[in-house]
PDB file of N, CA and C in Angstrom:
ATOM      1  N   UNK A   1      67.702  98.615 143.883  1.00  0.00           N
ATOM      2  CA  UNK A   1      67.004  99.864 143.730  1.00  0.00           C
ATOM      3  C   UNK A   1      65.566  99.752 144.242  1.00  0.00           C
ATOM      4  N   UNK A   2      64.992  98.382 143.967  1.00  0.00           N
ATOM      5  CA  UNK A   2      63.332  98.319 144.283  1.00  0.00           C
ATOM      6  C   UNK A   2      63.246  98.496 146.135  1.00  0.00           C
ATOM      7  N   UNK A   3      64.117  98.322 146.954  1.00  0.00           N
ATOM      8  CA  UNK A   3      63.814  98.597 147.997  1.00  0.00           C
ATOM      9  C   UNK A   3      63.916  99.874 148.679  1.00  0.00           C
ATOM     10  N   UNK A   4      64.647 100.997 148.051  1.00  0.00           N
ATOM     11  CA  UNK A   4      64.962 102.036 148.207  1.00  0.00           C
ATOM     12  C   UNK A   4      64.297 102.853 147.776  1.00  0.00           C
ATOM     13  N   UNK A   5      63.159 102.438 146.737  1.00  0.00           N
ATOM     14  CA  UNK A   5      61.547 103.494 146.103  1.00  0.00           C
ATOM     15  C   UNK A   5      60.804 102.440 146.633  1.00  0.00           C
ATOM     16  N   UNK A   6      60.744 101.982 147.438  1.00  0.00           N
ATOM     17  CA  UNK A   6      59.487 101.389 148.200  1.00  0.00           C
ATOM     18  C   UNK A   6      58.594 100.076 147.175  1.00  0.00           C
ATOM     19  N   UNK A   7      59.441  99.644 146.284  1.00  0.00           N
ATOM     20  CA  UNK A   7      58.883  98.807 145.525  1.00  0.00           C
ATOM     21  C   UNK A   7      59.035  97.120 146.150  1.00  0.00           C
ATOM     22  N   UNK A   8      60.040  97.285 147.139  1.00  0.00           N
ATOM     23  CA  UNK A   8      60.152  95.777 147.732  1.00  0.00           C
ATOM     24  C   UNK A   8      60.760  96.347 149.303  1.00  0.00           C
ATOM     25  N   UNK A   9      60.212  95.173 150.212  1.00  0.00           N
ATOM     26  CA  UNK A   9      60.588  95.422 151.461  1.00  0.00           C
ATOM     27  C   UNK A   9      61.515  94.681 151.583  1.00  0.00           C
ATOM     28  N   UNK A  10      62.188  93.448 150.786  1.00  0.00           N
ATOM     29  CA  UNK A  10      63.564  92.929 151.429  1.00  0.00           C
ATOM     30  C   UNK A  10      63.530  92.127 149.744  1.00  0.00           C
ATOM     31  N   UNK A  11      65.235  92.051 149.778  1.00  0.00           N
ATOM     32  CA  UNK A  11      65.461  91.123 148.441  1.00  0.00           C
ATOM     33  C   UNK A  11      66.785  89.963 148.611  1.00  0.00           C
ATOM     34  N   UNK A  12      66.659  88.810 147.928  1.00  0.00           N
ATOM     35  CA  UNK A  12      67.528  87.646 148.644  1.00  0.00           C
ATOM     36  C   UNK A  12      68.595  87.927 147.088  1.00  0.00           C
ATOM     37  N   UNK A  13      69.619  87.851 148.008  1.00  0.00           N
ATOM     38  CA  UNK A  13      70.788  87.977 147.000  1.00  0.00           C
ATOM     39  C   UNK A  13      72.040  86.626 147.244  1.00  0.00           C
ATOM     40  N   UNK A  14      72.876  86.474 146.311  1.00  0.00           N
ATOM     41  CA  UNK A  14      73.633  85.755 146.355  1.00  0.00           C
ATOM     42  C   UNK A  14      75.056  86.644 147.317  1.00  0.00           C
ATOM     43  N   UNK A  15      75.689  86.180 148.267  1.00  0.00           N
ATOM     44  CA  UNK A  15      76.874  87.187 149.085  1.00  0.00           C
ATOM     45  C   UNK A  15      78.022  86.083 148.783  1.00  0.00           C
ATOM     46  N   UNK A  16      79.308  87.083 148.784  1.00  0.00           N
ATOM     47  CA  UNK A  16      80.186  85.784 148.149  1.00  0.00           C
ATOM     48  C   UNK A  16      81.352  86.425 149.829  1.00  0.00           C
ATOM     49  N   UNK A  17      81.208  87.860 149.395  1.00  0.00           N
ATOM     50  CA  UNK A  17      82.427  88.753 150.567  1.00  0.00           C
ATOM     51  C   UNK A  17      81.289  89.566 151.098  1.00  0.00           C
ATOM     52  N   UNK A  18      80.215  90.194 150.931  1.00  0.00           N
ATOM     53  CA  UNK A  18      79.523  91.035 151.739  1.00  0.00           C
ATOM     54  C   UNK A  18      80.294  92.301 151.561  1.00  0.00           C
ATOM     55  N   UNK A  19      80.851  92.619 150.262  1.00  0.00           N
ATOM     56  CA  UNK A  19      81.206  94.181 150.241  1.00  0.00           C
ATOM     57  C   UNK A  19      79.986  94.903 149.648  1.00  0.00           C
ATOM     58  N   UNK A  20      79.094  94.006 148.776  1.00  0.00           N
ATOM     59  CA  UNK A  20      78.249  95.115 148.434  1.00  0.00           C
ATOM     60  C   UNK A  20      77.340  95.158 149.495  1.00  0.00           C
ATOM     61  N   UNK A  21      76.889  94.571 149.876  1.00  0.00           N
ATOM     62  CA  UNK A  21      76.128  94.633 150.928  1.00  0.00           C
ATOM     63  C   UNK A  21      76.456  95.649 152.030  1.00  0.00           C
ATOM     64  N   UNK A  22      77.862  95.876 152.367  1.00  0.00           N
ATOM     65  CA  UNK A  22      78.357  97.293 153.209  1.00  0.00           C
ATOM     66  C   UNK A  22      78.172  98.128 152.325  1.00  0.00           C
ATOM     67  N   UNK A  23      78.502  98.342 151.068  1.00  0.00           N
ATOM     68  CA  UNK A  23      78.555  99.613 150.293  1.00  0.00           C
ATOM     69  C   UNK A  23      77.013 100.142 150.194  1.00  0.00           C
ATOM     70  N   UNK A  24      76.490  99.224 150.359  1.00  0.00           N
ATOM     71  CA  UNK A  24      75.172  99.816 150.081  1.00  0.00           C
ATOM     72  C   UNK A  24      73.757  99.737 151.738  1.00  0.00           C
ATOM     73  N   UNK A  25      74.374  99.759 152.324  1.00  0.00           N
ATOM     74  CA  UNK A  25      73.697  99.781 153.846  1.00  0.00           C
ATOM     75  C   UNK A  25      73.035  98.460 153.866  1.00  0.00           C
ATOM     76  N   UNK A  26      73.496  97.600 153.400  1.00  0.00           N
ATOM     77  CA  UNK A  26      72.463  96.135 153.655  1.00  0.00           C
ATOM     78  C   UNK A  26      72.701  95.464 154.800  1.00  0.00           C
ATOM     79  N   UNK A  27      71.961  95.030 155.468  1.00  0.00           N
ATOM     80  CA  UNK A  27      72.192  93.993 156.334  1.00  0.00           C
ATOM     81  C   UNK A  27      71.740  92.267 155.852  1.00  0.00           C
ATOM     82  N   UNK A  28      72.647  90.933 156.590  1.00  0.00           N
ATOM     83  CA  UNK A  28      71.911  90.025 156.183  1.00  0.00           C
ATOM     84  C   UNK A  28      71.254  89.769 157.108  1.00  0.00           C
ATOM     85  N   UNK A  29      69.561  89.575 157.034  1.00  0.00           N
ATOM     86  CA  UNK A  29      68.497  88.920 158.009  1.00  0.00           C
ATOM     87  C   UNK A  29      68.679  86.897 158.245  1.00  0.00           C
ATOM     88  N   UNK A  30      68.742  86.527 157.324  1.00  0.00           N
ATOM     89  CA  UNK A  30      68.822  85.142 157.397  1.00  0.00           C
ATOM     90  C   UNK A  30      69.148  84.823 156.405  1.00  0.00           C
ATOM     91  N   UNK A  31      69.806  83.380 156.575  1.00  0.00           N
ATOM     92  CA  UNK A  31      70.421  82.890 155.304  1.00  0.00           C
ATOM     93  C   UNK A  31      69.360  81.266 154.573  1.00  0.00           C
ATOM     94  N   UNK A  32      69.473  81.326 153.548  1.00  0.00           N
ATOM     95  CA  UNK A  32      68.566  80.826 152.929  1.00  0.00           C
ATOM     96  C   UNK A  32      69.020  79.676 152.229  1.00  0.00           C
ATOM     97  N   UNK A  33      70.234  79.258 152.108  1.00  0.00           N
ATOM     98  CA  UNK A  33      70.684  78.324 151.594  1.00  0.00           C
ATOM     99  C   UNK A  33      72.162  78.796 151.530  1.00  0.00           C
ATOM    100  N   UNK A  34      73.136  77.377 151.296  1.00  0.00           N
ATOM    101  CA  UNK A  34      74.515  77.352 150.471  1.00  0.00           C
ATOM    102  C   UNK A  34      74.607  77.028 149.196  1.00  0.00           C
ATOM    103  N   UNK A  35      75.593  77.663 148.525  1.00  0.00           N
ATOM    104  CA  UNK A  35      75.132  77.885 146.986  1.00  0.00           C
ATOM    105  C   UNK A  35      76.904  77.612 146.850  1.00  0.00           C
ATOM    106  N   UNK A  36      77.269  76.696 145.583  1.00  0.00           N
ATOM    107  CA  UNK A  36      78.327  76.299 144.792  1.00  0.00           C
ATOM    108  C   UNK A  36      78.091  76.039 143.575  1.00  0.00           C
ATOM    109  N   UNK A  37      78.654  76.896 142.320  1.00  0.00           N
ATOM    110  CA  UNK A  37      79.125  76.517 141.527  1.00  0.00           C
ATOM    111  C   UNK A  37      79.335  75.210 140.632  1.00  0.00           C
ATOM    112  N   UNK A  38      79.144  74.548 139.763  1.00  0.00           N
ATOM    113  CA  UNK A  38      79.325  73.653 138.751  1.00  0.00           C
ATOM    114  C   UNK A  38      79.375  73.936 137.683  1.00  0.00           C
ATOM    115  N   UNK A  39      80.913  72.656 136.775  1.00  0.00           N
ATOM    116  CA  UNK A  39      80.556  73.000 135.273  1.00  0.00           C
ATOM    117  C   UNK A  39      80.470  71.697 134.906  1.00  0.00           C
ATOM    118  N   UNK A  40      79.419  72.029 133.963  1.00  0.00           N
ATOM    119  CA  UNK A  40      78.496  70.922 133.611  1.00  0.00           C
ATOM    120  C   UNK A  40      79.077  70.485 132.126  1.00  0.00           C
ATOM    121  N   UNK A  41      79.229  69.130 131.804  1.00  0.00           N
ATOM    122  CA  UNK A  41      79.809  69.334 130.168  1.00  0.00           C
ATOM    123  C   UNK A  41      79.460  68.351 129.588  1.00  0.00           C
ATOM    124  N   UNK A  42      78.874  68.232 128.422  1.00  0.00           N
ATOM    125  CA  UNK A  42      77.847  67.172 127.558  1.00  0.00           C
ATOM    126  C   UNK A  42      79.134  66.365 127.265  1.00  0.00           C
ATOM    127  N   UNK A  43      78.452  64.857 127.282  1.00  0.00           N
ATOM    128  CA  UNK A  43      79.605  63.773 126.967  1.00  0.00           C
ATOM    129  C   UNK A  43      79.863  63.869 125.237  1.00  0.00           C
ATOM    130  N   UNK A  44      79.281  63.891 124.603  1.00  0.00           N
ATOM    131  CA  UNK A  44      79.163  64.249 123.312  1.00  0.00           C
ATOM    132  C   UNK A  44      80.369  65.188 122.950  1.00  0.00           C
ATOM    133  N   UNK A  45      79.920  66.506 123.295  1.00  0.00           N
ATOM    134  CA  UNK A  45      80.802  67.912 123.568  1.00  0.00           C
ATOM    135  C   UNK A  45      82.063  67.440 123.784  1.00  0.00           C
ATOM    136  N   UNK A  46      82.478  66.592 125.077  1.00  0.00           N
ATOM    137  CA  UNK A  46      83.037  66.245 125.766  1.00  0.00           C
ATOM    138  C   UNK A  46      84.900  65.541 124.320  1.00  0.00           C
ATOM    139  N   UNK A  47      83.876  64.411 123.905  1.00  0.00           N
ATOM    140  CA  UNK A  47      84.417  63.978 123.179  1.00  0.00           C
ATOM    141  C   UNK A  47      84.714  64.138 121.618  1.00  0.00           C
ATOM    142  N   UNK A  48      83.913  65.527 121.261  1.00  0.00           N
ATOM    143  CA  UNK A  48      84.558  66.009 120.289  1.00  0.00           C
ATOM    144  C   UNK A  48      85.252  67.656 120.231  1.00  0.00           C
ATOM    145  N   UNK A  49      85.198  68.000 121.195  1.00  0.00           N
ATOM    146  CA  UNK A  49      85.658  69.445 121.651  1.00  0.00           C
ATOM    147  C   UNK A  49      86.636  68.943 123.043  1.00  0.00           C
ATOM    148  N   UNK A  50      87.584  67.958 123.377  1.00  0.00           N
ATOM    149  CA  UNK A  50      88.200  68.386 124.004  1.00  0.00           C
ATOM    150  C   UNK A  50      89.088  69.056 125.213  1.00  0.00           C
ATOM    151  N   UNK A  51      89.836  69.572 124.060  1.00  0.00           N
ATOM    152  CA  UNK A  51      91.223  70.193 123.752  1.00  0.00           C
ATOM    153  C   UNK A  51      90.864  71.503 124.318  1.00  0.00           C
ATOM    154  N   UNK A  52      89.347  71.964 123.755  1.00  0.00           N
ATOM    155  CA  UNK A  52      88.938  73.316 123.841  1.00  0.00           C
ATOM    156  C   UNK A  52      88.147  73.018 125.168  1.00  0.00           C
ATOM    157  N   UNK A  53      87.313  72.307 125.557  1.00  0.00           N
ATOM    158  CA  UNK A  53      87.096  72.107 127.467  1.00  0.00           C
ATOM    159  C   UNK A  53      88.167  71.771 128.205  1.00  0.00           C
ATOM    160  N   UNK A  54      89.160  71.016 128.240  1.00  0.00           N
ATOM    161  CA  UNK A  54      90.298  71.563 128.984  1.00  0.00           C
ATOM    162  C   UNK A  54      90.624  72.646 129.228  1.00  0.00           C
ATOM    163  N   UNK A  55      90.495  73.648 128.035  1.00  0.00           N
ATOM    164  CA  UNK A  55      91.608  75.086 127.847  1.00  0.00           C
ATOM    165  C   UNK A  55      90.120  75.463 129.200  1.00  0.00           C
ATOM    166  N   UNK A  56      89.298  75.762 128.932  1.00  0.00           N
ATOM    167  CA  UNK A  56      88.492  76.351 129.390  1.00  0.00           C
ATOM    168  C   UNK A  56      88.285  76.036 130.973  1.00  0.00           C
ATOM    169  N   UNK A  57      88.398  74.819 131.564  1.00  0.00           N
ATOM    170  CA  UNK A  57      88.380  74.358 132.900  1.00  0.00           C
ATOM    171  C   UNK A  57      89.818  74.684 133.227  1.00  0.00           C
ATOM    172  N   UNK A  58      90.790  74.754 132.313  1.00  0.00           N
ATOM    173  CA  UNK A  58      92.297  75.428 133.319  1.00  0.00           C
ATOM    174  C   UNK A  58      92.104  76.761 133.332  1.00  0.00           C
ATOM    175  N   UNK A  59      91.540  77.396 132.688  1.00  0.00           N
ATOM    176  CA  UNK A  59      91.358  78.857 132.973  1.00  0.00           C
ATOM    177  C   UNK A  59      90.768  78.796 134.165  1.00  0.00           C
ATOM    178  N   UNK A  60      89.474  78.253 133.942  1.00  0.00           N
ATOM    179  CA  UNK A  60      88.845  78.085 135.220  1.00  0.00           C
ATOM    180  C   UNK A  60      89.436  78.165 136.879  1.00  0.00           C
ATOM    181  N   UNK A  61      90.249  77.088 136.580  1.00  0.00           N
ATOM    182  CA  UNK A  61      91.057  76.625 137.855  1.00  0.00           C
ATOM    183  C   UNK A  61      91.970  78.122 138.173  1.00  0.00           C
ATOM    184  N   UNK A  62      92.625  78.407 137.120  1.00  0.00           N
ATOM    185  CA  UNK A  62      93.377  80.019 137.393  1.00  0.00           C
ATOM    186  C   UNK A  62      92.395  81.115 138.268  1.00  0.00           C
ATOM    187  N   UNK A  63      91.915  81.433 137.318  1.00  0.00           N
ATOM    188  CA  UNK A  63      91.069  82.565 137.990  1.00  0.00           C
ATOM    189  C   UNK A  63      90.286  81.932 139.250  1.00  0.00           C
ATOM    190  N   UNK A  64      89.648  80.859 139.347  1.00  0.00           N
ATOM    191  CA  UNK A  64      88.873  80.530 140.784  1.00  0.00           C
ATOM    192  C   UNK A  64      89.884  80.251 141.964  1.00  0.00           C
ATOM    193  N   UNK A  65      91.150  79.631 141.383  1.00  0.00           N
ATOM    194  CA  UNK A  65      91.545  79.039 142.446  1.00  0.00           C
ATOM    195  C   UNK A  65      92.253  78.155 142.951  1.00  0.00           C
TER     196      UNK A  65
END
């Protein structure tokens, strides 16, 4: 919205497909980095939860991929 009331002249976004970016007249000027994902999980956590970080990294794997 801030570039469209004149509050910013350009804004860096994360693009995964570039649909919003068509839906909304954007163009990309340059790219600024590659960006991936991590899940991070305390060894602690790790070893008393599991059962319940598995469940959660196979979901993971479903929906990502």
């Amino acid at each position: 919205m801030a570039p469209l009331i004149g509050l910013s002249d350009l804004i860096v976004d994360i693009v995964e497909t570039g649909t919003t970016l068509k839906e909304n007249g954007l163009v990309v000027l340059d790219k600024v980095a590659d960006v991936s994902a991590r899940l991070i999980v305390n060894k602690a956590s790790f070893a008393t939860k599991t059962d319940r970080i598995e469940q959660v990294i196979s979901t993971l794997k479903v929906v990502v991929g």
